[in-house]
N, C-alpha and C. Protein backbone atom coordinates (compact mmCIF):
# COMPACT_ATOMS: atom_id res chain seq x y z
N UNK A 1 170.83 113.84 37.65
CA UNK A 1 171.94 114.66 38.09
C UNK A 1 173.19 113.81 38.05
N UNK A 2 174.30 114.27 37.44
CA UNK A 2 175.76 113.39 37.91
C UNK A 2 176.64 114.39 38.22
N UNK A 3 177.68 114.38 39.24
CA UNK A 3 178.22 114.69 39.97
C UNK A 3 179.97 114.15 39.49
N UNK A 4 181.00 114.88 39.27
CA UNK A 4 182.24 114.34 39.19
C UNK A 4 183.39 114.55 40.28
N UNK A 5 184.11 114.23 40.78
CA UNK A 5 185.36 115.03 41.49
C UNK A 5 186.19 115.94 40.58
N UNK A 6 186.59 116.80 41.63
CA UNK A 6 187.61 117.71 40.84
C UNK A 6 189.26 117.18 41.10
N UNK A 7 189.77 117.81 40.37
CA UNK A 7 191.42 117.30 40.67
C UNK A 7 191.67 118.57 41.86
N UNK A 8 191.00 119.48 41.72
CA UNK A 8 191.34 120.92 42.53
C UNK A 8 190.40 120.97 43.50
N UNK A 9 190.45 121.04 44.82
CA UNK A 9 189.57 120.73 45.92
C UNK A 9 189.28 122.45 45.97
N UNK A 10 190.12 123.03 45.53
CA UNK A 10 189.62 124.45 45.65
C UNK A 10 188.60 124.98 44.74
N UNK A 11 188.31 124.60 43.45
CA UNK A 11 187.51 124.79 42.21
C UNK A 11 186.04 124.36 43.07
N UNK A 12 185.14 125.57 43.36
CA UNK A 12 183.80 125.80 43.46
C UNK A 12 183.18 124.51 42.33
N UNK A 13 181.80 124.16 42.91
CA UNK A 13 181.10 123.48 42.04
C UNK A 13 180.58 124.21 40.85
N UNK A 14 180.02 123.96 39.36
CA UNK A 14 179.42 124.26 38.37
C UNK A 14 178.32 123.37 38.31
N UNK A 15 177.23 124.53 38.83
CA UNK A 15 175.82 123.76 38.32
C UNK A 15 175.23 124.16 36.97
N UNK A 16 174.88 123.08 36.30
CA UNK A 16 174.94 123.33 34.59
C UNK A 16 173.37 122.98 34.49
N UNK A 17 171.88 123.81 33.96
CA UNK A 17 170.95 123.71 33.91
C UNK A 17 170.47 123.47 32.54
N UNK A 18 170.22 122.88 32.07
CA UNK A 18 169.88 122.90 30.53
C UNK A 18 169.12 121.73 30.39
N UNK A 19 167.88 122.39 29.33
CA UNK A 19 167.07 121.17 28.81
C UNK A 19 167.35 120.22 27.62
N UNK A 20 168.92 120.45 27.73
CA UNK A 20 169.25 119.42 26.28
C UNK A 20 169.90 118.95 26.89
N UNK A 21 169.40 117.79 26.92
CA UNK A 21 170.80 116.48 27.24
C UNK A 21 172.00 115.68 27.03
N UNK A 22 171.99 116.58 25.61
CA UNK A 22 173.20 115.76 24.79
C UNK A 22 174.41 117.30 25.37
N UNK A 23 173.64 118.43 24.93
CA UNK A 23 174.76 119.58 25.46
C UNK A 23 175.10 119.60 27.31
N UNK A 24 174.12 119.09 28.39
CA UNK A 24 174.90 118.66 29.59
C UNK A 24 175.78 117.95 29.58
N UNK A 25 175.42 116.88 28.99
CA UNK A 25 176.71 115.63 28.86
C UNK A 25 177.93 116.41 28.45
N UNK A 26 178.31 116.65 27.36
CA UNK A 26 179.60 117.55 26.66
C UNK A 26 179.82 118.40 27.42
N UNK A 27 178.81 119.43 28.33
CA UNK A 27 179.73 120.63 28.80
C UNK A 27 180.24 119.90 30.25
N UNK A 28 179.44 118.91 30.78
CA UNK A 28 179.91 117.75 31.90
C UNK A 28 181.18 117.41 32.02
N UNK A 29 181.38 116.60 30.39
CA UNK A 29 182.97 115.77 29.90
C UNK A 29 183.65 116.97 30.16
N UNK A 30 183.37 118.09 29.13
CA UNK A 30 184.43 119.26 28.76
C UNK A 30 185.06 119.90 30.11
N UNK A 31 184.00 120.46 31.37
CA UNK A 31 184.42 120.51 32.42
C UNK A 31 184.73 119.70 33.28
N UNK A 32 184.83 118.65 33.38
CA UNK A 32 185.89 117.66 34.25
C UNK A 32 187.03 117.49 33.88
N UNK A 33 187.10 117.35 32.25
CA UNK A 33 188.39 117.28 31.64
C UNK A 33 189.23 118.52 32.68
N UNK A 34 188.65 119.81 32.71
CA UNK A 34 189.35 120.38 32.92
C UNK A 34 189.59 120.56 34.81
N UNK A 35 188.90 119.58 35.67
CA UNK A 35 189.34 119.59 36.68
C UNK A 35 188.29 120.12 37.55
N UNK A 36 186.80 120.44 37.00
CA UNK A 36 185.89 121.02 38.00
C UNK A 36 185.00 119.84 38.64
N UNK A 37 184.51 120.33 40.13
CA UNK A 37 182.93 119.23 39.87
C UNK A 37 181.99 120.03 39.10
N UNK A 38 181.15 118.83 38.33
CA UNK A 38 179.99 119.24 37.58
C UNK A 38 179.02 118.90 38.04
N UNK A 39 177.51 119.60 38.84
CA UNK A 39 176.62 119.17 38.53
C UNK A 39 175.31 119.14 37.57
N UNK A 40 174.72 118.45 37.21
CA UNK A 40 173.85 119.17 36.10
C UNK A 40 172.37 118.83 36.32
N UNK A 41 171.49 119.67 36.17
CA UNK A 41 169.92 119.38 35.69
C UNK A 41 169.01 119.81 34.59
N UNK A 42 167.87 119.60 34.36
CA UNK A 42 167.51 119.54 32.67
C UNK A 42 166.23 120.77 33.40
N UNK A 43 165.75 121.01 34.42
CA UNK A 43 165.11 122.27 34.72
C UNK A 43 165.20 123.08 35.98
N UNK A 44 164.57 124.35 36.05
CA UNK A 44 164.74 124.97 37.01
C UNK A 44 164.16 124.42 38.58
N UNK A 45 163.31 123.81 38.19
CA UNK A 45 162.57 123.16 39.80
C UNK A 45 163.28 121.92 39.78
N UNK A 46 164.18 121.15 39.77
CA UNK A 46 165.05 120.45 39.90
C UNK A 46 166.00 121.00 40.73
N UNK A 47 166.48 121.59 39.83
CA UNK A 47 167.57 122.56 40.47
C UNK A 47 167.43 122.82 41.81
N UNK A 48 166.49 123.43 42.15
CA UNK A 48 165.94 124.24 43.02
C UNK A 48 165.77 123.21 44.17
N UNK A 49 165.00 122.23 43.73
CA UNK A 49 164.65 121.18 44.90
C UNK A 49 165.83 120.43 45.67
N UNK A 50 166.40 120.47 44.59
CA UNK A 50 167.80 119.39 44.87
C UNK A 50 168.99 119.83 45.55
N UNK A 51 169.49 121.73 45.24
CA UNK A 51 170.37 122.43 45.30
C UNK A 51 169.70 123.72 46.47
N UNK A 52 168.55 124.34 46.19
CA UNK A 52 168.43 124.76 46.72
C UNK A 52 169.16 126.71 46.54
N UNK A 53 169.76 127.09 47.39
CA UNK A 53 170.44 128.31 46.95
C UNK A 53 171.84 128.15 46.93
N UNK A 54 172.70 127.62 46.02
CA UNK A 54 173.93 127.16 45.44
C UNK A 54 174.94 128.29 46.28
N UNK A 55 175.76 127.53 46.62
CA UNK A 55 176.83 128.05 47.81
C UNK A 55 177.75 128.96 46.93
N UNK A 56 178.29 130.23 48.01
CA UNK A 56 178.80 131.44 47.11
C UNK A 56 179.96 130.67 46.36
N UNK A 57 180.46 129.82 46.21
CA UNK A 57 182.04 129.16 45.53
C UNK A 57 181.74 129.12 44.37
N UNK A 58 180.29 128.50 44.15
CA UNK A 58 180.19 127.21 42.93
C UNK A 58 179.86 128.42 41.99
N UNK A 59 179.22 127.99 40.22
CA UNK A 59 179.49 129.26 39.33
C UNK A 59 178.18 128.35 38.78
N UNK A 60 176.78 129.27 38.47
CA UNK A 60 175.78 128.34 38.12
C UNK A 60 175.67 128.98 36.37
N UNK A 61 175.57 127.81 35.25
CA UNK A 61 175.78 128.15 34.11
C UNK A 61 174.19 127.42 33.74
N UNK A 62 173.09 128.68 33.44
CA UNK A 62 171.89 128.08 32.77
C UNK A 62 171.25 128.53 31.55
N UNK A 63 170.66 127.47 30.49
CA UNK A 63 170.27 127.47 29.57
C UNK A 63 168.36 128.86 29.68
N UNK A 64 168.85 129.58 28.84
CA UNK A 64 167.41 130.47 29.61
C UNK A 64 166.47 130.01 28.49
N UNK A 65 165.97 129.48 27.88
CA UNK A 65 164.93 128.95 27.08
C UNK A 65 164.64 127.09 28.30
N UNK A 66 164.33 127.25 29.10
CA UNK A 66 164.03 126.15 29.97
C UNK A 66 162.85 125.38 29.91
N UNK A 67 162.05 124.17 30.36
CA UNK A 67 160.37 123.83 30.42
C UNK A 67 160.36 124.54 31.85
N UNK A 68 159.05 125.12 31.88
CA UNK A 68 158.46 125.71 33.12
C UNK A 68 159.26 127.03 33.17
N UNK A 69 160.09 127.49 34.59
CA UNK A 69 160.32 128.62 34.96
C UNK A 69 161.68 128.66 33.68
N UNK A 70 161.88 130.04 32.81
CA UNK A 70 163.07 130.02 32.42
C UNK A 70 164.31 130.31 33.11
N UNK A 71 165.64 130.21 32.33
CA UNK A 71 167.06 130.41 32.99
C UNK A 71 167.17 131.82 33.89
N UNK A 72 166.42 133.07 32.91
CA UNK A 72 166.45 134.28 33.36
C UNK A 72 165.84 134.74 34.97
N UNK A 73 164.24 133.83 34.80
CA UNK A 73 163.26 133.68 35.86
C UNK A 73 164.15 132.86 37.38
N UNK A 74 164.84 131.88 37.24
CA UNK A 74 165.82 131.34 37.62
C UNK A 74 166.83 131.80 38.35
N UNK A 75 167.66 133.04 37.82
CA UNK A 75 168.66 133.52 38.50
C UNK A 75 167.88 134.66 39.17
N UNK A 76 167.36 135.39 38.68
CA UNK A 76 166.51 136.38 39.81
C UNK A 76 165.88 136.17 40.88
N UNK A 77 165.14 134.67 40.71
CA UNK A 77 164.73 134.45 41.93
C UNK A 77 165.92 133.65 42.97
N UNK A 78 167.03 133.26 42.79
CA UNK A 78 168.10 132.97 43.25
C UNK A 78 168.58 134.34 44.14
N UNK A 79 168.69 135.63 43.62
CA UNK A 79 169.25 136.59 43.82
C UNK A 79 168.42 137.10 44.86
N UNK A 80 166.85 137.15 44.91
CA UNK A 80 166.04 137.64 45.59
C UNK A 80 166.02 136.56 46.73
N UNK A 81 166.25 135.46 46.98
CA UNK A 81 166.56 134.75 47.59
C UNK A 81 167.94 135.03 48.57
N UNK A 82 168.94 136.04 48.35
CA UNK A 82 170.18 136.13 48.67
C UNK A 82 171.12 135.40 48.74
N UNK A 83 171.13 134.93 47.40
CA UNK A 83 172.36 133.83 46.75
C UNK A 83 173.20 135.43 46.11
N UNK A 84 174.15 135.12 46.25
CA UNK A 84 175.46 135.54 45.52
C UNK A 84 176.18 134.56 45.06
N UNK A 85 175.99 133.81 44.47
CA UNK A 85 176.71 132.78 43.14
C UNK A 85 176.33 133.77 42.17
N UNK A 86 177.49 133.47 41.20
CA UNK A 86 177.60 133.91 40.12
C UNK A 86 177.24 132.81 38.88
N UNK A 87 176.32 133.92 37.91
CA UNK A 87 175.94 133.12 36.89
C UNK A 87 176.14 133.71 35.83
N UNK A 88 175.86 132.30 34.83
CA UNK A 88 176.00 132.69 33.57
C UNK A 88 174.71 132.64 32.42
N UNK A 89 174.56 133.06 32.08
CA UNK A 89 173.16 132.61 31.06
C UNK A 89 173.28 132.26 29.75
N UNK A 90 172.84 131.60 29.10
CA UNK A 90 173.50 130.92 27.68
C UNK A 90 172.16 130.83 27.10
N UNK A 91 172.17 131.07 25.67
CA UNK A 91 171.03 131.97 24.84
C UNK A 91 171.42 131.97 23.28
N UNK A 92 170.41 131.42 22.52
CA UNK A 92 170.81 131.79 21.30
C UNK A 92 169.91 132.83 20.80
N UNK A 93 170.43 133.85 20.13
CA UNK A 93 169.82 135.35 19.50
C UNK A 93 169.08 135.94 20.82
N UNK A 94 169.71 136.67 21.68
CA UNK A 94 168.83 136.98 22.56
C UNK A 94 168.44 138.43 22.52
N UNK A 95 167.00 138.43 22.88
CA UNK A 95 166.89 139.67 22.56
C UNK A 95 167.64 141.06 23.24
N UNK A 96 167.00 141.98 22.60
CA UNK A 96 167.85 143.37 23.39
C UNK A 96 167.19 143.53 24.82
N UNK A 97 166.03 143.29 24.92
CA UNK A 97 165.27 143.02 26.23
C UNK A 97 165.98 142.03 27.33
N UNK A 98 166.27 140.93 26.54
CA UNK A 98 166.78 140.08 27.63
C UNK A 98 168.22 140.54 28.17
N UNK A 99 169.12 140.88 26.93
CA UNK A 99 170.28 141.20 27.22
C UNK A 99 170.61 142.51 28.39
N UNK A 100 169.67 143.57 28.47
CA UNK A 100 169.58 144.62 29.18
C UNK A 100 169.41 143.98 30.79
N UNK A 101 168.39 142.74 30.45
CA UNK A 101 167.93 142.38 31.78
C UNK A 101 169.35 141.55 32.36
N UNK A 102 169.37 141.07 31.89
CA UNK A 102 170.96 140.09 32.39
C UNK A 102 172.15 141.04 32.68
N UNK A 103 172.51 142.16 32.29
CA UNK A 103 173.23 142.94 32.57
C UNK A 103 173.08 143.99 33.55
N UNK A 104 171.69 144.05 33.60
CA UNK A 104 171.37 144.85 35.01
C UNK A 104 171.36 143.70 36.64
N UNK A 105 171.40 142.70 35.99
CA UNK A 105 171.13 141.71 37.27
C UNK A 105 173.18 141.26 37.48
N UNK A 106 173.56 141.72 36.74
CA UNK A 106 175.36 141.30 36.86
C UNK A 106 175.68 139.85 35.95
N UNK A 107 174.41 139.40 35.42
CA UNK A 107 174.66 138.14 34.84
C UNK A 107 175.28 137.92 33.32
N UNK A 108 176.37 137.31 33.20
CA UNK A 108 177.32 136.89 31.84
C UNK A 108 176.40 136.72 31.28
N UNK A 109 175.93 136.77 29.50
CA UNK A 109 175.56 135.89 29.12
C UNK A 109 176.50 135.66 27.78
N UNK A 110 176.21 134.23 27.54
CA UNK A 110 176.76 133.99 26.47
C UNK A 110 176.07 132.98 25.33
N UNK A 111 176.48 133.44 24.23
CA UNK A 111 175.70 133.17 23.08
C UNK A 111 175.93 131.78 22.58
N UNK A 112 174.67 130.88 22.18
CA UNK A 112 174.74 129.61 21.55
C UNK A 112 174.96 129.82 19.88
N UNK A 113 175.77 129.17 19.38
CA UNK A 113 175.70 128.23 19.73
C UNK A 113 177.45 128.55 20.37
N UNK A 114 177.89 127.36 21.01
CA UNK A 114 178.96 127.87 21.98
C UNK A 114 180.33 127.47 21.15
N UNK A 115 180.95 127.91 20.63
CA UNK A 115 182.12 128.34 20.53
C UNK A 115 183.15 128.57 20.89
N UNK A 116 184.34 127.90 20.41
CA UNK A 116 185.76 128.57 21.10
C UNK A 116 185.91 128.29 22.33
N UNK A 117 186.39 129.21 23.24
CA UNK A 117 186.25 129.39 24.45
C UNK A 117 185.39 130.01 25.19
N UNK A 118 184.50 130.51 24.74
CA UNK A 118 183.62 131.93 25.38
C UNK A 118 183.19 131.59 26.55
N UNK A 119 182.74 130.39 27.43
CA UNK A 119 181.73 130.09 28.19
C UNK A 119 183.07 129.74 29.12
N UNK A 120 183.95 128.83 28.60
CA UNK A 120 184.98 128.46 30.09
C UNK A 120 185.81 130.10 30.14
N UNK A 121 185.77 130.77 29.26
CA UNK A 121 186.43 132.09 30.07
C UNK A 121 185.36 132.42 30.88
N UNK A 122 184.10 132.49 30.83
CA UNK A 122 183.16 133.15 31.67
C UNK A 122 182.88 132.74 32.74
N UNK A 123 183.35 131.48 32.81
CA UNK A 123 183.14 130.33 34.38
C UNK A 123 184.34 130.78 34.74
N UNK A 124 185.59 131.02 34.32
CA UNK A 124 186.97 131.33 34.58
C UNK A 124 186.76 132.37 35.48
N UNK A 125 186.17 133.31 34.72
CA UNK A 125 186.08 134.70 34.95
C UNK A 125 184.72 134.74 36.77
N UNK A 126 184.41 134.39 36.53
CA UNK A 126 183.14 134.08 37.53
C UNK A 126 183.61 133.60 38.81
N UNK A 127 184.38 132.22 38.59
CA UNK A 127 184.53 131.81 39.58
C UNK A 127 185.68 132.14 40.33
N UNK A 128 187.08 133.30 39.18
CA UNK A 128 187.74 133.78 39.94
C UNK A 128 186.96 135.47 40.72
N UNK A 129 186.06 136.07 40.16
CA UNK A 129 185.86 136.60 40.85
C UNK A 129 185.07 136.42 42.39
N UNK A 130 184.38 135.45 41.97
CA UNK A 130 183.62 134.73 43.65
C UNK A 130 182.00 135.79 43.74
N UNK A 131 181.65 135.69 44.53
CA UNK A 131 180.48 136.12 44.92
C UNK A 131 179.63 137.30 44.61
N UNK A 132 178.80 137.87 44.05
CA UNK A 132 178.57 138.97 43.54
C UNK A 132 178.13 139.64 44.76
């Protein structure tokens, strides 16, 4: 896990879940550059152990192809838990199944490979709306 300061004491944390380590690192740099804390882990029972049910501020961004429980499995049980953080799910080709499911649960998702801006508008978007 690494942990950065923000320049903005108001900017909620971003917990970043993903089993690739080279894409935590980059979305890590990319979001500090821009002033957030980052934390990150490479699976869902990490997460979980370490974080626990992520406080309504922070904006949790996870990879849903995960080892063990996936990203999808992940935010539902967060939700059933009564977390209201807002998430994002990040996915390459996802199916119409998954996509239905993420949209009935309120969850962004956004498509790998990542591009442009798509993902910091969706943390933008997330963390200005706050709590689902």
């Amino acid at each position: 896990m690494s942990v950065s300061a923000a320049s903005d004491p108001g900017l909620g944390p971003i917990f970043i879940v993903d089993g690739d380590g080279a894409l935590r690192r980059s979305l890590q740099f990319a979001l500090d550059i821009d002033g957030y804390r980052v934390e990150t882990w490479a699976d869902a029972e990490d997460f979980l152990a370490a974080v626990g049910a992520p406080a309504a501020d922070a904006c949790l961004v996870v990879e849903h192809h995960l080892p063990g429980m996936n990203g999808m499995e992940l935010i539902e049980a967060l939700k059933r838990a009564g977390s209201t953080t807002p998430a994002i799910l990040i996915v390459t080709n996802p199916s119409p199944g998954l996509a239905r499911r993420a949209e009935e649960a309120g969850v962004a998702l956004v498509e790998k490979p990542l591009l442009g801006t798509a993902l910091l508008d969706q943390i933008r978007a997330a963390l200005a709306r706050g709590p689902e």
